[in-house]
C-alpha atoms as a PDB file:
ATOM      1  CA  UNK A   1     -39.758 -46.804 -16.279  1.00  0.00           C
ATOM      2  CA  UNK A   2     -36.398 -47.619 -17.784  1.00  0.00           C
ATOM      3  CA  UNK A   3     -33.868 -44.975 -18.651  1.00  0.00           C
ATOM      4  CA  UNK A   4     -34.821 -44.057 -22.252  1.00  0.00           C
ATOM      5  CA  UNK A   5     -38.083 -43.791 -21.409  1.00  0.00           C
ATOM      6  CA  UNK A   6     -37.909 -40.991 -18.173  1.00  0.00           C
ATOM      7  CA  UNK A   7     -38.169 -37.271 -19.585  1.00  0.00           C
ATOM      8  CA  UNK A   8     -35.472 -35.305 -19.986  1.00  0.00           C
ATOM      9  CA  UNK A   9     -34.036 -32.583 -17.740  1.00  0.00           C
ATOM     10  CA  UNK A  10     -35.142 -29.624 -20.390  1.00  0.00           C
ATOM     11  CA  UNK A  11     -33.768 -26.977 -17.739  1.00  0.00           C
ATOM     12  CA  UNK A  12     -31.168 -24.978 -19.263  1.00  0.00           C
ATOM     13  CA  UNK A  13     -28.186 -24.138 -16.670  1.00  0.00           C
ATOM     14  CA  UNK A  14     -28.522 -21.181 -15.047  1.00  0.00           C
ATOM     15  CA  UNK A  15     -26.268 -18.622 -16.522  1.00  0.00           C
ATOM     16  CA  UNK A  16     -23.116 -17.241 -13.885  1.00  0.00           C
ATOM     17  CA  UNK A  17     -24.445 -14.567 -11.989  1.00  0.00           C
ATOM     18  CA  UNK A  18     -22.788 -11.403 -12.074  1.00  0.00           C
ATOM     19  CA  UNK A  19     -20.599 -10.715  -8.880  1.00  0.00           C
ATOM     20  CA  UNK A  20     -22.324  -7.084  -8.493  1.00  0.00           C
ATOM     21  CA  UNK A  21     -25.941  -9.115  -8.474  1.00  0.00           C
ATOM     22  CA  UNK A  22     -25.164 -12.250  -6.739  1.00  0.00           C
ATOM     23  CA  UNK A  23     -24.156 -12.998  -2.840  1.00  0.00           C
ATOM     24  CA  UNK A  24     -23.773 -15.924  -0.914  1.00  0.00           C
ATOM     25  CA  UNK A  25     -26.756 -17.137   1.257  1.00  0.00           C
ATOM     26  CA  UNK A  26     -25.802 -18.578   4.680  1.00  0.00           C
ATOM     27  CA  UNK A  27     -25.976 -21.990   2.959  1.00  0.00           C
ATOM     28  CA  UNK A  28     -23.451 -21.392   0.147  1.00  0.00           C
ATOM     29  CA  UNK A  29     -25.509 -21.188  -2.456  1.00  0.00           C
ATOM     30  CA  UNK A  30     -25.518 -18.158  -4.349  1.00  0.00           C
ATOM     31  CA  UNK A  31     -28.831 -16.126  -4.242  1.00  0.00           C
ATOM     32  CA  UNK A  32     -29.714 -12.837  -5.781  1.00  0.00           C
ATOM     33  CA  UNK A  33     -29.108  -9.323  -4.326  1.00  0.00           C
ATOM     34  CA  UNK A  34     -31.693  -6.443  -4.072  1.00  0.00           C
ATOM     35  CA  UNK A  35     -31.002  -3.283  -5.649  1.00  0.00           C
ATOM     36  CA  UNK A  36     -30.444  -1.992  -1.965  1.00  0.00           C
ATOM     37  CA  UNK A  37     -28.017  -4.589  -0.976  1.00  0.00           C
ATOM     38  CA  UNK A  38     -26.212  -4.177  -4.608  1.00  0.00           C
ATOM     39  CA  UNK A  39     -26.276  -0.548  -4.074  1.00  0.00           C
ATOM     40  CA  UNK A  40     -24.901  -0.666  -0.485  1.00  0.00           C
ATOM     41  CA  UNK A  41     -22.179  -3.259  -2.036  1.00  0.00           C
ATOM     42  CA  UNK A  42     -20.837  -0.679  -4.436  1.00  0.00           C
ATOM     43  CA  UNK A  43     -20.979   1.922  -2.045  1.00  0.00           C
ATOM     44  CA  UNK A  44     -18.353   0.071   0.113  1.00  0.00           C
ATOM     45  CA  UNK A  45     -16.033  -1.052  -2.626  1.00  0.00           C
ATOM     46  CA  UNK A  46     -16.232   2.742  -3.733  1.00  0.00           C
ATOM     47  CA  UNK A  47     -15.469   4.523  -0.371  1.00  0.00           C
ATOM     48  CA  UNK A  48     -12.418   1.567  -0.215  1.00  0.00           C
ATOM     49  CA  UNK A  49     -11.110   2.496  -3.719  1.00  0.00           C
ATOM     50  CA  UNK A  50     -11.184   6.258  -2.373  1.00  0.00           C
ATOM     51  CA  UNK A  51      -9.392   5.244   0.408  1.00  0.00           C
ATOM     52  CA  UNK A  52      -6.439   3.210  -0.889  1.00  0.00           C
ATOM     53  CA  UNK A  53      -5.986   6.235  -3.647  1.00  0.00           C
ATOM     54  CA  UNK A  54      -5.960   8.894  -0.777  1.00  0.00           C
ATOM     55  CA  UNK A  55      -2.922   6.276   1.237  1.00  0.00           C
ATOM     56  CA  UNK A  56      -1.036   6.332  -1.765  1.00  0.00           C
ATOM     57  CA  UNK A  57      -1.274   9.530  -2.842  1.00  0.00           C
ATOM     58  CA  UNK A  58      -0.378  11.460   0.431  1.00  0.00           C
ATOM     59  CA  UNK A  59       2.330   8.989   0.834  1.00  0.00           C
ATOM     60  CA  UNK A  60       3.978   9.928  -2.668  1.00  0.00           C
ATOM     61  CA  UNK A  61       3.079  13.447  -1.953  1.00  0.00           C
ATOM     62  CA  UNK A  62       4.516  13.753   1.537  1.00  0.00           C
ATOM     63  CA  UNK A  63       7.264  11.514   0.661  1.00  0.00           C
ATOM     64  CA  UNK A  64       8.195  14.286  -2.130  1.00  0.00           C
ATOM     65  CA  UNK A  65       8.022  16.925   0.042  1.00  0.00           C
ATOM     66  CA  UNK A  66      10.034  15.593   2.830  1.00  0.00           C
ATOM     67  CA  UNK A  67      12.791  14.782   0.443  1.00  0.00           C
ATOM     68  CA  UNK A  68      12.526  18.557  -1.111  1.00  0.00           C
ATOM     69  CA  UNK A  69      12.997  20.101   2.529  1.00  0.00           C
ATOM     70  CA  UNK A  70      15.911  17.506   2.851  1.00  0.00           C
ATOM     71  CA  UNK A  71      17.260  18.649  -0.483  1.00  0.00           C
ATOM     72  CA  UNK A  72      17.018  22.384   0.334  1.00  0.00           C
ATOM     73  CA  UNK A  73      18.623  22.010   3.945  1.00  0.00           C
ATOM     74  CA  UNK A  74      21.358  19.934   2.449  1.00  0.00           C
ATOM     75  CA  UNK A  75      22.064  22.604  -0.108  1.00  0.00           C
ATOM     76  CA  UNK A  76      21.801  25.163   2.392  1.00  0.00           C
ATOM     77  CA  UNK A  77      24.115  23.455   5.322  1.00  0.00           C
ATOM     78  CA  UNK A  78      26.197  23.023   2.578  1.00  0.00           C
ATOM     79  CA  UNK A  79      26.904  25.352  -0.128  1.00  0.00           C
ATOM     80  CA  UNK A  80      29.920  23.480  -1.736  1.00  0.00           C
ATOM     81  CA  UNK A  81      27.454  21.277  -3.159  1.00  0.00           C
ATOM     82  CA  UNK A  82      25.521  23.818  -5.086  1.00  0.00           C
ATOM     83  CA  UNK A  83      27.986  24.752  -7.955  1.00  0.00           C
ATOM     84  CA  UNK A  84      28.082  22.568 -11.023  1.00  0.00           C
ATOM     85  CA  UNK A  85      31.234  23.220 -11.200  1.00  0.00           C
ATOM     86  CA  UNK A  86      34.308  24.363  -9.262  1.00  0.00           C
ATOM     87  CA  UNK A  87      36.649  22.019  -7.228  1.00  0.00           C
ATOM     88  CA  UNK A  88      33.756  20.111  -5.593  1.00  0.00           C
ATOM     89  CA  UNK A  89      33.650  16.455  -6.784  1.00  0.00           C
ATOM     90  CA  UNK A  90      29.622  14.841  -6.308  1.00  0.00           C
ATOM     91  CA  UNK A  91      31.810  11.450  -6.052  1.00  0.00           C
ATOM     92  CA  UNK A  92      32.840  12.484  -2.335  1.00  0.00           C
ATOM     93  CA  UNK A  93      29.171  13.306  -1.509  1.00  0.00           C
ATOM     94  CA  UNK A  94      27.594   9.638  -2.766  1.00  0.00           C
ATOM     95  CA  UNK A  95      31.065   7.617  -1.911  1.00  0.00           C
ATOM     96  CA  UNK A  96      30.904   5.759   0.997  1.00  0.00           C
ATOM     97  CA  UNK A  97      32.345   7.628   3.866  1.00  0.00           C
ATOM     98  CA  UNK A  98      30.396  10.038   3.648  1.00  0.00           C
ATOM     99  CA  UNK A  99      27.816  10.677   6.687  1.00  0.00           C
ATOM    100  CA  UNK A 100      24.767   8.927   6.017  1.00  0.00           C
ATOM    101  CA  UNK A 101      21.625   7.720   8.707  1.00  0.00           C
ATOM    102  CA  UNK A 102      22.149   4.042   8.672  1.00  0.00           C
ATOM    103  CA  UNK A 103      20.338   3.442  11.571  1.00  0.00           C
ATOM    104  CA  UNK A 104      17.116   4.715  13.114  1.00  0.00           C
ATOM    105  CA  UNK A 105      19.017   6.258  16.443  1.00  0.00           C
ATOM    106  CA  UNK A 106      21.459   7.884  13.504  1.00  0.00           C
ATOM    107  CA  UNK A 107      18.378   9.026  11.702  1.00  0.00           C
ATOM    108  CA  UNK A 108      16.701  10.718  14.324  1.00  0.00           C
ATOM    109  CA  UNK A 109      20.321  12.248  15.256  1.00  0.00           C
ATOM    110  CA  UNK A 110      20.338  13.545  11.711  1.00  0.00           C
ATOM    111  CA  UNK A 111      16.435  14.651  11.612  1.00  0.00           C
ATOM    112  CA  UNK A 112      16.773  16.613  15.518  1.00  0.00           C
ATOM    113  CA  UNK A 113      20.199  18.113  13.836  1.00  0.00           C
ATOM    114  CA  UNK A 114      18.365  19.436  11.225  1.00  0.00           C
ATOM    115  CA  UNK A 115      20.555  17.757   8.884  1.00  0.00           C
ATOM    116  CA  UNK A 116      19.326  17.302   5.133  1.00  0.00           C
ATOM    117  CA  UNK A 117      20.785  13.654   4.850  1.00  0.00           C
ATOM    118  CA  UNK A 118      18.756  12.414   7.775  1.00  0.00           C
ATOM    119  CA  UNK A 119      15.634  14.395   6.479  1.00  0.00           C
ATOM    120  CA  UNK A 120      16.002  12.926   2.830  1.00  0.00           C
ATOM    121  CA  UNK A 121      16.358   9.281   4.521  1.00  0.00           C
ATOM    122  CA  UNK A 122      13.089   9.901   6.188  1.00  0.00           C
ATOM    123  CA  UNK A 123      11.262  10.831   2.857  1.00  0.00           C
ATOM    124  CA  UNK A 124      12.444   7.520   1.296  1.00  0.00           C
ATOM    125  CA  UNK A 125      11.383   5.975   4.089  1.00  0.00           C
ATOM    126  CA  UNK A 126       7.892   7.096   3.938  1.00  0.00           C
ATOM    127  CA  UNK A 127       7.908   6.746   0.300  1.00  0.00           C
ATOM    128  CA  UNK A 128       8.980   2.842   0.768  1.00  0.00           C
ATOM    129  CA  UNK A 129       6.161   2.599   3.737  1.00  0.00           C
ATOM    130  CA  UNK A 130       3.796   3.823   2.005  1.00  0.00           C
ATOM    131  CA  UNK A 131       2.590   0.382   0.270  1.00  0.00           C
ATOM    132  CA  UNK A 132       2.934  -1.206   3.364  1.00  0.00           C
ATOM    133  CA  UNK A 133       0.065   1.177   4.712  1.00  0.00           C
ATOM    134  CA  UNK A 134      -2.036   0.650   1.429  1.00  0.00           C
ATOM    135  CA  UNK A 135      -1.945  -3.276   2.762  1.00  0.00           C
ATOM    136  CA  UNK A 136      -2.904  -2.651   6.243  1.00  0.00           C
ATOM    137  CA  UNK A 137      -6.061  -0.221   4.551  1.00  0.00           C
ATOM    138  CA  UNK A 138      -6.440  -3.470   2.672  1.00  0.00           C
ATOM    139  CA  UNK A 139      -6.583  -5.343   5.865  1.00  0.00           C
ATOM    140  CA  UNK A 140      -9.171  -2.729   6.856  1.00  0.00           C
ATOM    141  CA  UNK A 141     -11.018  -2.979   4.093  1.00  0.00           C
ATOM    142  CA  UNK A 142     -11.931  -6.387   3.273  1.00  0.00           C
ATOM    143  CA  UNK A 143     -12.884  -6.496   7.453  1.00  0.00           C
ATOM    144  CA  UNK A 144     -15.511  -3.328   6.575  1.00  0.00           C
ATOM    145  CA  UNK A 145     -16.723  -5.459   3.587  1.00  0.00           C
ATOM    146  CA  UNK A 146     -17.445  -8.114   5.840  1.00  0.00           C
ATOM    147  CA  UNK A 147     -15.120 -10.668   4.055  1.00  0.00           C
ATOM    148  CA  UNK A 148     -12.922 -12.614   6.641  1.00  0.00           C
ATOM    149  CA  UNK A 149     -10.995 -14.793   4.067  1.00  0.00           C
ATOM    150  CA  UNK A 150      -9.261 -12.042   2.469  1.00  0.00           C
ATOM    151  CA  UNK A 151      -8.525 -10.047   5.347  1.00  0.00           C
ATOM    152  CA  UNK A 152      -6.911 -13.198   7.146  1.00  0.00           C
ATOM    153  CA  UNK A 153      -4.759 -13.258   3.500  1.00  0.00           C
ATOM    154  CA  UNK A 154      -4.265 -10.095   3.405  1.00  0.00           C
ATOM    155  CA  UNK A 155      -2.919  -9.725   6.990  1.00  0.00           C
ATOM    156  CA  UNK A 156      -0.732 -12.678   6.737  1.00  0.00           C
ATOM    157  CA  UNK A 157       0.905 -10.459   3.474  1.00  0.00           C
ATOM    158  CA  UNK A 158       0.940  -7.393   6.088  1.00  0.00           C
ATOM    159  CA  UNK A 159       2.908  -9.339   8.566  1.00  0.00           C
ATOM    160  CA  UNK A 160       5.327 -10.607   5.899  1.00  0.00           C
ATOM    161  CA  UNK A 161       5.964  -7.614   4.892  1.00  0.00           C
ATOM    162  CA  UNK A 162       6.542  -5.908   8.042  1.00  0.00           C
ATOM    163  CA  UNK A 163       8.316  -8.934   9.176  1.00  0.00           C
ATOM    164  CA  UNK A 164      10.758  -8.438   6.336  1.00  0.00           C
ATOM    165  CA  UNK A 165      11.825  -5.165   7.560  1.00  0.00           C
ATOM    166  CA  UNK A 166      12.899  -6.294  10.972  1.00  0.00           C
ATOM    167  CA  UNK A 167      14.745  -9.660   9.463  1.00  0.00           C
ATOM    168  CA  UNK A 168      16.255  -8.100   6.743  1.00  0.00           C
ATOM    169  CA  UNK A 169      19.803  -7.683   7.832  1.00  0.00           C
ATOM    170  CA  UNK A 170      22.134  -4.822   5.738  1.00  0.00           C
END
């Protein structure tokens, strides 16, 4: 039988399967899901998406309300900053000399002093740590999903960016 002659492949491609349907098979190929499995699939990526909300949330939230407290100690340690006006000048409270945590002995000084400065540094803190916990729930996530490759990725981003933190010099 010669080339022209052999029937043709009629089969139309199969169409991509849709990621909420389809799964890998221990093979590679990609095999269909039961409505179970599909349903246990969004289940997971829906308890994750309730999770990484909740991180971010309480971190803005508590991050607010740490640098409120700091605010109203400040103001109440020091009245001189209240006024609007008067002979107080707001340039001597942000210039540089004046007493700020630069360190994290300093800012637990500053925090077990009750100070508002040290308490204020500690709510930016959170607020700026609180992405860095929505990538270790990431981590945490793709392990509970049962998908190695992204939580090796996603880890090596975690270390980076905790990494960063201790290299970073100021």
């Amino acid at each position: 039988m010669t080339d022209s002659n052999r029937p043709k492949d009629t089969t139309e491609p199969r169409p991509a399967e849709d990621a909420a349907t389809a799964g890998l098979g221990g093979s590679g190929h990609r095999r269909d899901l039961s409505p179970d499995e599909v349903a246990r699939m969004e289940e997971k990526v829906r308890k994750v998406e309730i999770a990484i909300s909740l991180v971010l949330r309480i971190g803005v939230v508590v991050s607010v309300l740490v640098v409120a407290v700091g605010l109203g100690l400040m103001f109440a340690h020091h009245s001189e900053y209240l006024p609007i006006t008067g002979h107080f000048s707001y340039h001597e409270l942000t210039s540089k000399g004046t007493h700020f945590p630069h360190s994290f002995s300093s800012l637990w000084h500053s925090i077990a002093m009750g100070e508002g400065q040290g308490i204020i540094v500690l709510g930016v803190l959170i607020l700026i740590l609180t992405p860095v916990l929505r990538v270790a729930v990431g981590v945490l996530s793709f392990i509970y999903e049962k998908d190695p490759p992204m939580a090796i990725v996603t880890l090596y981003v975690l270390v980076v960016l905790v990494g960063s933190f201790f290299l970073a010099k100021g």
